[in-house]
C-alpha atoms as a PDB file:
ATOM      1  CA  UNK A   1     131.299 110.911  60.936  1.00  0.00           C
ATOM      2  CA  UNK A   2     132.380 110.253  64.607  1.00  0.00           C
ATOM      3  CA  UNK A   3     129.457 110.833  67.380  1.00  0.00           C
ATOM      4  CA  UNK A   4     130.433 113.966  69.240  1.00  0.00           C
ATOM      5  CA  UNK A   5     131.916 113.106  72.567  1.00  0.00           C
ATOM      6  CA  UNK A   6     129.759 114.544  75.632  1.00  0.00           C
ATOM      7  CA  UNK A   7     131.111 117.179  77.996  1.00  0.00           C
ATOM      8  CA  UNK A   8     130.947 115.070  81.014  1.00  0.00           C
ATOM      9  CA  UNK A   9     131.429 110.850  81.810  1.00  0.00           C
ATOM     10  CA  UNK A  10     129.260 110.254  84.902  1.00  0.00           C
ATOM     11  CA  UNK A  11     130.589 107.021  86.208  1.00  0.00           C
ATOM     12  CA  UNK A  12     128.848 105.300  88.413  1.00  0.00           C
ATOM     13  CA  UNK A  13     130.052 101.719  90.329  1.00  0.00           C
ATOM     14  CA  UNK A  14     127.511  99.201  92.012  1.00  0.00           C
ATOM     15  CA  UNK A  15     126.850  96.194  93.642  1.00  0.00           C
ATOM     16  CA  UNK A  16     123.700  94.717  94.557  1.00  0.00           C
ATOM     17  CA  UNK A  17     122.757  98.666  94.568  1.00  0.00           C
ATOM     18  CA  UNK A  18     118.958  97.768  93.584  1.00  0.00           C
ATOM     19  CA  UNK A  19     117.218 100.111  96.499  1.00  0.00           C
ATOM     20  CA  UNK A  20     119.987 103.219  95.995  1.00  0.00           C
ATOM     21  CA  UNK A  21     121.028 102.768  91.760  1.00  0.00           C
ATOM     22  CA  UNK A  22     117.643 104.849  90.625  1.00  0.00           C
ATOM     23  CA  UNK A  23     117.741 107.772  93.092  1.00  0.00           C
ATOM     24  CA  UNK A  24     121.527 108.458  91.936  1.00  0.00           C
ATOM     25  CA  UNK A  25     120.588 108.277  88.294  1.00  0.00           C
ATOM     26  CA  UNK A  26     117.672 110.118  88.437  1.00  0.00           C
ATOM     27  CA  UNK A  27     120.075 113.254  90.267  1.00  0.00           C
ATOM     28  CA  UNK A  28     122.027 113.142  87.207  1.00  0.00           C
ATOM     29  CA  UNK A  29     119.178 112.795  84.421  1.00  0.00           C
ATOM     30  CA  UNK A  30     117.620 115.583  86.462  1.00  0.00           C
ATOM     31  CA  UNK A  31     120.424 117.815  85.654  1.00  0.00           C
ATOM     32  CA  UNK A  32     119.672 120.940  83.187  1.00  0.00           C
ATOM     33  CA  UNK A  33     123.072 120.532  81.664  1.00  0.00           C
ATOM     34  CA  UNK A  34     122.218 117.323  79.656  1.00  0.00           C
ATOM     35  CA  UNK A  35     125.383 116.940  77.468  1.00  0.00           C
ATOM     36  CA  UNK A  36     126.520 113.841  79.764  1.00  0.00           C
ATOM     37  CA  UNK A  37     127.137 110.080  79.404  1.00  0.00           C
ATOM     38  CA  UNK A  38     126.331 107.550  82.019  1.00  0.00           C
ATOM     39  CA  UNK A  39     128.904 104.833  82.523  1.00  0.00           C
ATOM     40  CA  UNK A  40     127.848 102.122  84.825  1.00  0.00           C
ATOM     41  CA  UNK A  41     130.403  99.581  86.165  1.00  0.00           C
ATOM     42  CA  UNK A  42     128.739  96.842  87.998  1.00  0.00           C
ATOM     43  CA  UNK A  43     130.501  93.947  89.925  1.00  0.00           C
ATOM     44  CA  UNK A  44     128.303  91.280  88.719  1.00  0.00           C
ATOM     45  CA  UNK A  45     125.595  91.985  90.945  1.00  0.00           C
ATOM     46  CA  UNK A  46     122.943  89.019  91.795  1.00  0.00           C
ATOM     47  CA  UNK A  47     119.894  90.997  92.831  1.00  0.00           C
ATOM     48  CA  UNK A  48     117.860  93.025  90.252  1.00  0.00           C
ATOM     49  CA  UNK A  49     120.247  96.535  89.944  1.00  0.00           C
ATOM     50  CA  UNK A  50     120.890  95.906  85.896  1.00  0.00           C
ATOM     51  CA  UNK A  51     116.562  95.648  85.786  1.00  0.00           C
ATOM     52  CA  UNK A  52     116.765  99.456  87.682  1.00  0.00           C
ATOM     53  CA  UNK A  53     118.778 101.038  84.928  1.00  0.00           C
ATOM     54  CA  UNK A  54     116.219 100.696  81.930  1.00  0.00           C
ATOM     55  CA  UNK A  55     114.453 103.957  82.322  1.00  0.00           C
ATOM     56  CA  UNK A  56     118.233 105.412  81.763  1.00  0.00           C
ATOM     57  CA  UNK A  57     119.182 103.229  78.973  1.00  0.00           C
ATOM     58  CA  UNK A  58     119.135 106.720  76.265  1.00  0.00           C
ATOM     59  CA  UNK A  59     121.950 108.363  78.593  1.00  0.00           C
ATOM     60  CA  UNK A  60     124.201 105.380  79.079  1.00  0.00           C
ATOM     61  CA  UNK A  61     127.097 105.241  76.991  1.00  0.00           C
ATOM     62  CA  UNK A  62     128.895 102.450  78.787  1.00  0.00           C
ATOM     63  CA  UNK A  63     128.286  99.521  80.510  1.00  0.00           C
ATOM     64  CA  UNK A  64     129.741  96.536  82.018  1.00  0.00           C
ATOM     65  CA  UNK A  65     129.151  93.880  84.817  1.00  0.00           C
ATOM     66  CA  UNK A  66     130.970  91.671  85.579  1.00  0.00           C
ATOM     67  CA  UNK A  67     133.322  90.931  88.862  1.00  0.00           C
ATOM     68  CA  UNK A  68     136.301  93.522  89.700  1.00  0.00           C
ATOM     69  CA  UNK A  69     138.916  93.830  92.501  1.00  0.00           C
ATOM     70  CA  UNK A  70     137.279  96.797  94.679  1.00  0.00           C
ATOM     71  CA  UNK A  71     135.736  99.587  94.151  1.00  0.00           C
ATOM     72  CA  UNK A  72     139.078 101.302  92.680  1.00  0.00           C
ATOM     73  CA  UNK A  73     139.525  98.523  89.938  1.00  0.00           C
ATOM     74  CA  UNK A  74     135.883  99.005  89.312  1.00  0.00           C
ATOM     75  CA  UNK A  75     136.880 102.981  89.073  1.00  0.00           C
ATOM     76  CA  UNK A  76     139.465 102.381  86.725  1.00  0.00           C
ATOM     77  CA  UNK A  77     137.368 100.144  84.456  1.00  0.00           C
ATOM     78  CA  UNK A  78     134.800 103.389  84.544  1.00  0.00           C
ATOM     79  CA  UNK A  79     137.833 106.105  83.590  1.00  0.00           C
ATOM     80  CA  UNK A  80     138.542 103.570  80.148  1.00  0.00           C
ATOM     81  CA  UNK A  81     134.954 103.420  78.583  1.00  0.00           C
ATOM     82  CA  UNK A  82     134.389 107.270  80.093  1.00  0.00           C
ATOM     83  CA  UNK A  83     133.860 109.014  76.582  1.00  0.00           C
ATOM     84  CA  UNK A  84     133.821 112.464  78.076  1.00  0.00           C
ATOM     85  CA  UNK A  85     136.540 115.253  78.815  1.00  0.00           C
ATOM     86  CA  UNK A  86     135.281 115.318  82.099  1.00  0.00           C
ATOM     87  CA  UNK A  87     134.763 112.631  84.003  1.00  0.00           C
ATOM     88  CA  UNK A  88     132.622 112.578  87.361  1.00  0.00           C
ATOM     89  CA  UNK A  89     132.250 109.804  90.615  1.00  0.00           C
ATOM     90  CA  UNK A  90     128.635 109.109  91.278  1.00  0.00           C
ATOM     91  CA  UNK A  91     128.454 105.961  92.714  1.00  0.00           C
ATOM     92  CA  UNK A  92     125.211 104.235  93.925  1.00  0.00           C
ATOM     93  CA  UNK A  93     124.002 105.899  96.961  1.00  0.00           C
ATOM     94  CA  UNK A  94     125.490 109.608  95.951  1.00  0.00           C
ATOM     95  CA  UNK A  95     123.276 111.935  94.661  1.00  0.00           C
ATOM     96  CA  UNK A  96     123.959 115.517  92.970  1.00  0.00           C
ATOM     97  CA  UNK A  97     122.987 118.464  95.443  1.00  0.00           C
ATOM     98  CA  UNK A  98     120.745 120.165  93.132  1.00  0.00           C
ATOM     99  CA  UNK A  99     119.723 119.898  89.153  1.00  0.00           C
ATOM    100  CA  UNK A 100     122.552 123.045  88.085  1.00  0.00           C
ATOM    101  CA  UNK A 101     125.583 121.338  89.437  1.00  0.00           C
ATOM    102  CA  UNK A 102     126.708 120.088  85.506  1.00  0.00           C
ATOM    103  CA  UNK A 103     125.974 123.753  84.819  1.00  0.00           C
ATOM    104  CA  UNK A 104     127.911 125.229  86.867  1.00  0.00           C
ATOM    105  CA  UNK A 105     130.989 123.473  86.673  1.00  0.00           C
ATOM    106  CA  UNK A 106     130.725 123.704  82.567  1.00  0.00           C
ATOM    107  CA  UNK A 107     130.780 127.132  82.986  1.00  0.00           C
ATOM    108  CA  UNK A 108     133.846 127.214  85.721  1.00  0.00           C
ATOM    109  CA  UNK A 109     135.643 125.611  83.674  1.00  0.00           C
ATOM    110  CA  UNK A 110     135.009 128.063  80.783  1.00  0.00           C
ATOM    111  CA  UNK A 111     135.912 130.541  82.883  1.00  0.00           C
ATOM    112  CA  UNK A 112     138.860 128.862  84.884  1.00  0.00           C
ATOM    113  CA  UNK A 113     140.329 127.133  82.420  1.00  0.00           C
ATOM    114  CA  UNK A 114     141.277 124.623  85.339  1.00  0.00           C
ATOM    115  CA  UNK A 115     142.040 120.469  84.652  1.00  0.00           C
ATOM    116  CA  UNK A 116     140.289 119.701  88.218  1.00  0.00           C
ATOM    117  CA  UNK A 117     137.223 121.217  89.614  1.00  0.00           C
ATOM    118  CA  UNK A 118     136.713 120.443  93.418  1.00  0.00           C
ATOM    119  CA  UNK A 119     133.808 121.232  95.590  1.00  0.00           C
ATOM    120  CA  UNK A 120     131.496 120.843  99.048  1.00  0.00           C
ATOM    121  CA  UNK A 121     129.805 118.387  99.977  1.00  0.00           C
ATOM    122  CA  UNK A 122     126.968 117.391 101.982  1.00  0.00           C
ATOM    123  CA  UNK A 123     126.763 114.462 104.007  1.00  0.00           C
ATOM    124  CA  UNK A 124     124.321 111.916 104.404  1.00  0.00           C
ATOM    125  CA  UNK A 125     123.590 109.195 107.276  1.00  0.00           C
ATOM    126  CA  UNK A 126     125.874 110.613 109.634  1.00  0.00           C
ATOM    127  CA  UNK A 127     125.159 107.992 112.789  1.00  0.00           C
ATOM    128  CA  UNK A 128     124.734 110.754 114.899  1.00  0.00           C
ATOM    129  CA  UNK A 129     121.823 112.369 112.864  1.00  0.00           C
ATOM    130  CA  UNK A 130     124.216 115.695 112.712  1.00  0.00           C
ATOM    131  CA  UNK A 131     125.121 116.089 108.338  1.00  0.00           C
ATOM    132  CA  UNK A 132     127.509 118.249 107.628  1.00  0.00           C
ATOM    133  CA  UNK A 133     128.868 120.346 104.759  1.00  0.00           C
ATOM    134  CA  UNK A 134     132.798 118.951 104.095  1.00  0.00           C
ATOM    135  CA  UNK A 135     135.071 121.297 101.630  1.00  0.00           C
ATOM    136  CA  UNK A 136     137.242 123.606 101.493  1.00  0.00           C
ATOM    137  CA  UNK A 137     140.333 125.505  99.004  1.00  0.00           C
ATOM    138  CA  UNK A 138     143.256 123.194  99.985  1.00  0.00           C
ATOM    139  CA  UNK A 139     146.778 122.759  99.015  1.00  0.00           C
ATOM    140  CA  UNK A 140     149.637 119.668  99.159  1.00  0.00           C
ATOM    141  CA  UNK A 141     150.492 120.052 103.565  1.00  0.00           C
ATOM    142  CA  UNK A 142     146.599 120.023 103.736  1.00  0.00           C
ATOM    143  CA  UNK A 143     147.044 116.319 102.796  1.00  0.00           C
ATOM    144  CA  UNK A 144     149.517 115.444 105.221  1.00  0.00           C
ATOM    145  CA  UNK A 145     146.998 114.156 107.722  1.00  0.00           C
ATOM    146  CA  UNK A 146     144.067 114.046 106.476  1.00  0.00           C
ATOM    147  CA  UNK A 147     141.687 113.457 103.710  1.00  0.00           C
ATOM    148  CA  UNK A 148     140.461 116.898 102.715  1.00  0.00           C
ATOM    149  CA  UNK A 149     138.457 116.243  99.263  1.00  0.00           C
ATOM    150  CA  UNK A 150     135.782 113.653  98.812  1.00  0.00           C
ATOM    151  CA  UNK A 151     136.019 112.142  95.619  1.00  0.00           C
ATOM    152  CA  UNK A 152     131.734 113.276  95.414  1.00  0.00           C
ATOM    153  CA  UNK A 153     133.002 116.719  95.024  1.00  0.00           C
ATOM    154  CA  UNK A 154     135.638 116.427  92.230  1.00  0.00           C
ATOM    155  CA  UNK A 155     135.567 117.023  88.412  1.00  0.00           C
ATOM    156  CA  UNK A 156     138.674 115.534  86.860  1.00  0.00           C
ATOM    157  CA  UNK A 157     139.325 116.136  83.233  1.00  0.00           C
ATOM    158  CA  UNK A 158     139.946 113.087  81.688  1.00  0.00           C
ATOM    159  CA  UNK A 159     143.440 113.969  80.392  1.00  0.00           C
ATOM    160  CA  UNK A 160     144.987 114.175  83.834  1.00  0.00           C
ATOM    161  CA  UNK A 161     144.540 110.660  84.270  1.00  0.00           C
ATOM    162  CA  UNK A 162     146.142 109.710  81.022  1.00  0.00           C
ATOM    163  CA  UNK A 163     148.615 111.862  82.710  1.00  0.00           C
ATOM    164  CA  UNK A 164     149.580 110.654  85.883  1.00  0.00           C
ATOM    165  CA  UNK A 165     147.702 107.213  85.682  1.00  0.00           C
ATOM    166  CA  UNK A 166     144.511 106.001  87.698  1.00  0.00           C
ATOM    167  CA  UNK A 167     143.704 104.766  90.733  1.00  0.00           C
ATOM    168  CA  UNK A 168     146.355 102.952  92.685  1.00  0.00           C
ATOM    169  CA  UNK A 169     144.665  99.491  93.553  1.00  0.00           C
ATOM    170  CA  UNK A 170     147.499  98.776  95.666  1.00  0.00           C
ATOM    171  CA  UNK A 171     145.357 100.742  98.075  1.00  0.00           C
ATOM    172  CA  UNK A 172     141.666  99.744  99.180  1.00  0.00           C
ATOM    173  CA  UNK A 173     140.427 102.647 101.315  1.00  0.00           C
ATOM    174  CA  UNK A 174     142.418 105.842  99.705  1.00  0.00           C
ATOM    175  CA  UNK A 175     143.328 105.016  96.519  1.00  0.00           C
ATOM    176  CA  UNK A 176     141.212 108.484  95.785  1.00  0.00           C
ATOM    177  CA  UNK A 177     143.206 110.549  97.794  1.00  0.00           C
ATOM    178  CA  UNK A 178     146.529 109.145  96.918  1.00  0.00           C
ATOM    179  CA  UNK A 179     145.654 110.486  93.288  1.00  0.00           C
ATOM    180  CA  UNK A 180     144.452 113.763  94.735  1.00  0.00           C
ATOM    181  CA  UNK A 181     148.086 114.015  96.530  1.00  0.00           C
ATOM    182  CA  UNK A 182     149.566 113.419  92.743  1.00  0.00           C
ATOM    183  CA  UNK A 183     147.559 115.594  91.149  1.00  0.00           C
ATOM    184  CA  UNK A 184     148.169 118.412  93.765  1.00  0.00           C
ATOM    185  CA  UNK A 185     152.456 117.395  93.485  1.00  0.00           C
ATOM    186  CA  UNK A 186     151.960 117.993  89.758  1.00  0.00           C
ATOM    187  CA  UNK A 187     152.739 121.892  89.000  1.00  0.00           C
ATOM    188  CA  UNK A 188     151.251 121.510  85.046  1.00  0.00           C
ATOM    189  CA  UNK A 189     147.814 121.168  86.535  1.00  0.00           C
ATOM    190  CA  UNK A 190     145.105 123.886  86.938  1.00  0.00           C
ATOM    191  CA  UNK A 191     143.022 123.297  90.242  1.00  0.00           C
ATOM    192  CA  UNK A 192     139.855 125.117  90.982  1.00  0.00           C
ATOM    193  CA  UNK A 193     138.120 125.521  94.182  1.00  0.00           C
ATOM    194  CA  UNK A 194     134.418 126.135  94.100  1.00  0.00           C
ATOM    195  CA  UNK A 195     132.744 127.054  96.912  1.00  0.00           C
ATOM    196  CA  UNK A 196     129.190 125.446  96.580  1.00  0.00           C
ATOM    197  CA  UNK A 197     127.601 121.996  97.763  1.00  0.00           C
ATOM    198  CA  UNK A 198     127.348 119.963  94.839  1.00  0.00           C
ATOM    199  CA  UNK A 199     126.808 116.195  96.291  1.00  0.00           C
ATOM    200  CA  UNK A 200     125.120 114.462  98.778  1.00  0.00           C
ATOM    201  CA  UNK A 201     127.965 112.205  99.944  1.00  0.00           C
ATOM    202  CA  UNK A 202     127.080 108.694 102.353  1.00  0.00           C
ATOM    203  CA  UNK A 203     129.296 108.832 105.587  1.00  0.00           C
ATOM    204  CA  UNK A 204     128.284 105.096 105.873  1.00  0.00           C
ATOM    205  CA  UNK A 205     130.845 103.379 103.216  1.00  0.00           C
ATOM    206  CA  UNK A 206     133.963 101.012 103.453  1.00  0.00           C
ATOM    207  CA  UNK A 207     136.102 103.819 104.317  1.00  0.00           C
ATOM    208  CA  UNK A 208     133.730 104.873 107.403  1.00  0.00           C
ATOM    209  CA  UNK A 209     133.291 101.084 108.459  1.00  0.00           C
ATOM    210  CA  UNK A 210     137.672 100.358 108.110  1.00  0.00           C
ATOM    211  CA  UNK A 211     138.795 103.629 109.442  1.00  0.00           C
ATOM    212  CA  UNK A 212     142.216 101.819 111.209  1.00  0.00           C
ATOM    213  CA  UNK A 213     142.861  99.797 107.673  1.00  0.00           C
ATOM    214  CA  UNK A 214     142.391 103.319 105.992  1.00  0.00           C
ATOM    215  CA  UNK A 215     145.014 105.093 108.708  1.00  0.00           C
ATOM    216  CA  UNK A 216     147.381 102.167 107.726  1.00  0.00           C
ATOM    217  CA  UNK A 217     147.331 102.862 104.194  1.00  0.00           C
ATOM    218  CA  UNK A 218     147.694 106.126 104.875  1.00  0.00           C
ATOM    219  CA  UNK A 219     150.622 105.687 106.719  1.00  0.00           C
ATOM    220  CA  UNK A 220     151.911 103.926 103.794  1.00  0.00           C
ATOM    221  CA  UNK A 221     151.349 106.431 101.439  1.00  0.00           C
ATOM    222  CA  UNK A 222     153.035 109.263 103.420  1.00  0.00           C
ATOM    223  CA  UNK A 223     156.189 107.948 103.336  1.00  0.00           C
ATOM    224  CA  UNK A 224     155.797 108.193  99.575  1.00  0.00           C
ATOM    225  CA  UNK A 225     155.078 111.308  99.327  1.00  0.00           C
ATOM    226  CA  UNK A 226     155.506 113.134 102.459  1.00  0.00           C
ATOM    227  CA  UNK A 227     158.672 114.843 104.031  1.00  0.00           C
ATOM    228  CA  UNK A 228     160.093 112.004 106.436  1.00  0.00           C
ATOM    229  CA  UNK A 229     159.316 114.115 109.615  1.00  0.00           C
ATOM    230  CA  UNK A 230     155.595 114.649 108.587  1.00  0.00           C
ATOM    231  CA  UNK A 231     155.465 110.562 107.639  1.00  0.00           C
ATOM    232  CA  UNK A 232     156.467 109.848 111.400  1.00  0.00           C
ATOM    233  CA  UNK A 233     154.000 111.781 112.967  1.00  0.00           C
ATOM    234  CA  UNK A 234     151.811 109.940 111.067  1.00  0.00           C
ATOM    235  CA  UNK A 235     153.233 106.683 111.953  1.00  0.00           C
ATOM    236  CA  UNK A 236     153.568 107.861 115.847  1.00  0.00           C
ATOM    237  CA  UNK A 237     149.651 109.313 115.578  1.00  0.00           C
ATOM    238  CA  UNK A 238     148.485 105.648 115.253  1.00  0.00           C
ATOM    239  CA  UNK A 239     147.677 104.242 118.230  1.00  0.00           C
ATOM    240  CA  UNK A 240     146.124 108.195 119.248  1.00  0.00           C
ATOM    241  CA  UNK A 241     144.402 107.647 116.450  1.00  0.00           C
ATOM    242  CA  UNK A 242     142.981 104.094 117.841  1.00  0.00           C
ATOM    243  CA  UNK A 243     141.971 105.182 120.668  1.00  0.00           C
ATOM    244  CA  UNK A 244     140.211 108.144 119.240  1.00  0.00           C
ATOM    245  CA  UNK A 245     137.857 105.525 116.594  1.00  0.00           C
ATOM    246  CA  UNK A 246     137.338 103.044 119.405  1.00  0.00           C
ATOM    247  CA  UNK A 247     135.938 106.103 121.829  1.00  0.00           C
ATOM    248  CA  UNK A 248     133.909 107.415 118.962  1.00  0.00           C
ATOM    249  CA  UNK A 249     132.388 103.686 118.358  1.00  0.00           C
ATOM    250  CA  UNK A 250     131.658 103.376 121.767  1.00  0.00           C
ATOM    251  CA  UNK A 251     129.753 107.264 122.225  1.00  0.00           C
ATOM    252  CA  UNK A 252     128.712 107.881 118.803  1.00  0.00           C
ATOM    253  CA  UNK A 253     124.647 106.860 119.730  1.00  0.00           C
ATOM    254  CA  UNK A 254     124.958 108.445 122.831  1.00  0.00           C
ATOM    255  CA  UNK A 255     123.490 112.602 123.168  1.00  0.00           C
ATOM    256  CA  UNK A 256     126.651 113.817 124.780  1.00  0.00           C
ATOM    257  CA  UNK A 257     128.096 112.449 121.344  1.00  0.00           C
ATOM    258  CA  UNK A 258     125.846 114.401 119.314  1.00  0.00           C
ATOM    259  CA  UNK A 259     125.613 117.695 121.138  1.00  0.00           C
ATOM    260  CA  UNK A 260     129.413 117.579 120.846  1.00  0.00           C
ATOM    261  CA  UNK A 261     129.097 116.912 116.797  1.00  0.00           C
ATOM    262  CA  UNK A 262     126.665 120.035 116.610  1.00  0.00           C
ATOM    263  CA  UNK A 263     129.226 121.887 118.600  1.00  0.00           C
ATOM    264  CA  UNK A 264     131.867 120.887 116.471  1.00  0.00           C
ATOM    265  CA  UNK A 265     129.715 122.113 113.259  1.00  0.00           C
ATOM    266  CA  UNK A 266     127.862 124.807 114.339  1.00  0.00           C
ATOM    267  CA  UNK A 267     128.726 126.188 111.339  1.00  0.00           C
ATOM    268  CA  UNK A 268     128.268 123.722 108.761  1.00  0.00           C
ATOM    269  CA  UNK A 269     125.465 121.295 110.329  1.00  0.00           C
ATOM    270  CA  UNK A 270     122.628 120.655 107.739  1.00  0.00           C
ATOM    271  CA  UNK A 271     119.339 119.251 108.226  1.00  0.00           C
ATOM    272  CA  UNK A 272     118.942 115.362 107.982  1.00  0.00           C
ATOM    273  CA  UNK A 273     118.728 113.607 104.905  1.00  0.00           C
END
């Protein structure tokens, strides 16, 4: 008889993740909802990460290591050994919020009936010490210039991606929101907006550190799927948008920086984490 397959596929990528890979397991094996896989897609890493996952071995249900094409081809690999219906980004250095976050979104999407479940989430290592809660109901314009869902705070069934297809690795830095922008074109889809925290998500990561390579890409992708006009404002926004990252480089350690930040998020600043 065929092993039932779990409710949730908790995928995490890594590389050379040895100091972060237990603390984001242990979120997950934490959870009170424990019908979950782990899959674990490492890029071949040289320090001791594989050593790290032993006390998790009972909840993997995939694994692989070996050397990938970025993080989105590493993604991908995760979405074809994921065994669950839904299927869930943790990757090393995320963390769940708190131990009912599986519980909760089983039971929204008992409730909801929705494909994709998206959520808040809470940063982490902001560089100016001010975290902040991200999130919020959106719809296809909300997309048209800017990134308004974190990949942390999404549950995907996994039938939308044998759908409309995985990641795009034609893309480095937003490959995750160019799907979002497909799912959210697609009118056979159910989305669901929860209004909760359930990730702690790391400010600090490729798309933080490339911010200009991201823009370009995002440029890219407008004139895809954006209405011409909207595409060249985004085009035109570019060197604004320069100009804006270089200022922030150059002020982000500074306290005029930060008081501005807690200004900015009086209403969603969290404590430090």
């Amino acid at each position: 008889m065929d092993k039932k397959k779990p409710k949730f596929s908790i995928i995490t990528v890594c590389y050379n993740a040895a100091p972060l890979i237990q603390k984001t397991l242990e979120s997950a094996c934490l959870q009170t909802f424990q019908d979950f896989e782990l899959v674990i897609v490492d890029g071949a890493s040289t320090d001791d990460t594989l050593s790290k996952l032993a006390p998790f071995n009972l909840k993997i249900g995939g694994l692989i290591s070996e050397k990938d094409a970025g993080i989105y081809d590493a993604m991908n690999k995760g979405v074809d050994m994921a065994n669950g219906e839904w299927l869930y980004f943790l990757n090393a250095g995320d963390s769940f919020f708190d131990p009912t976050v599986l519980a909760n979104i089983k039971e929204v999407a008992e409730q909801t009936k929705a494909d994709f479940i998206y959520a808040q989430v809470q940063t982490i290592n902001e560089p100016t010490g001010v975290n902040y809660i991200a999130g919020a109901s959106v719809n296809l314009k909300d997309f048209w210039f800017k990134y308004p869902i974190c990949h942390q705070g999404t549950f995907a069934k996994k039938s939308v991606f044998t759908e409309i297809g995985k990641f795009n690795t034609q893309y480095k830095l937003i490959s995750d929101t160019e799907w979002f922008i497909r799912l959210f074109k697609h009118r056979d889809f159910k989305t669901h907006y929860l209004n909760r925290v359930i990730a702690f998500y790391d400010v600090t990561g490729a798309t933080y550190q490339k911010r200009m390579l991201g823009m370009r890409e995002y440029i890219h992708a407008s004139f895809i799927y954006f209405p011409l006009p909207i595409a060249m404002l985004n085009l035109l926004s570019y060197p604004i948008i320069w100009c804006k990252v270089k200022l922030i480089r150059e002020l982000q350690h500074t306290s005029f920086f930060k008081l501005y930040r807690q200004w900015k998020f009086k209403h969603k600043t969290t404590t430090n984490s």
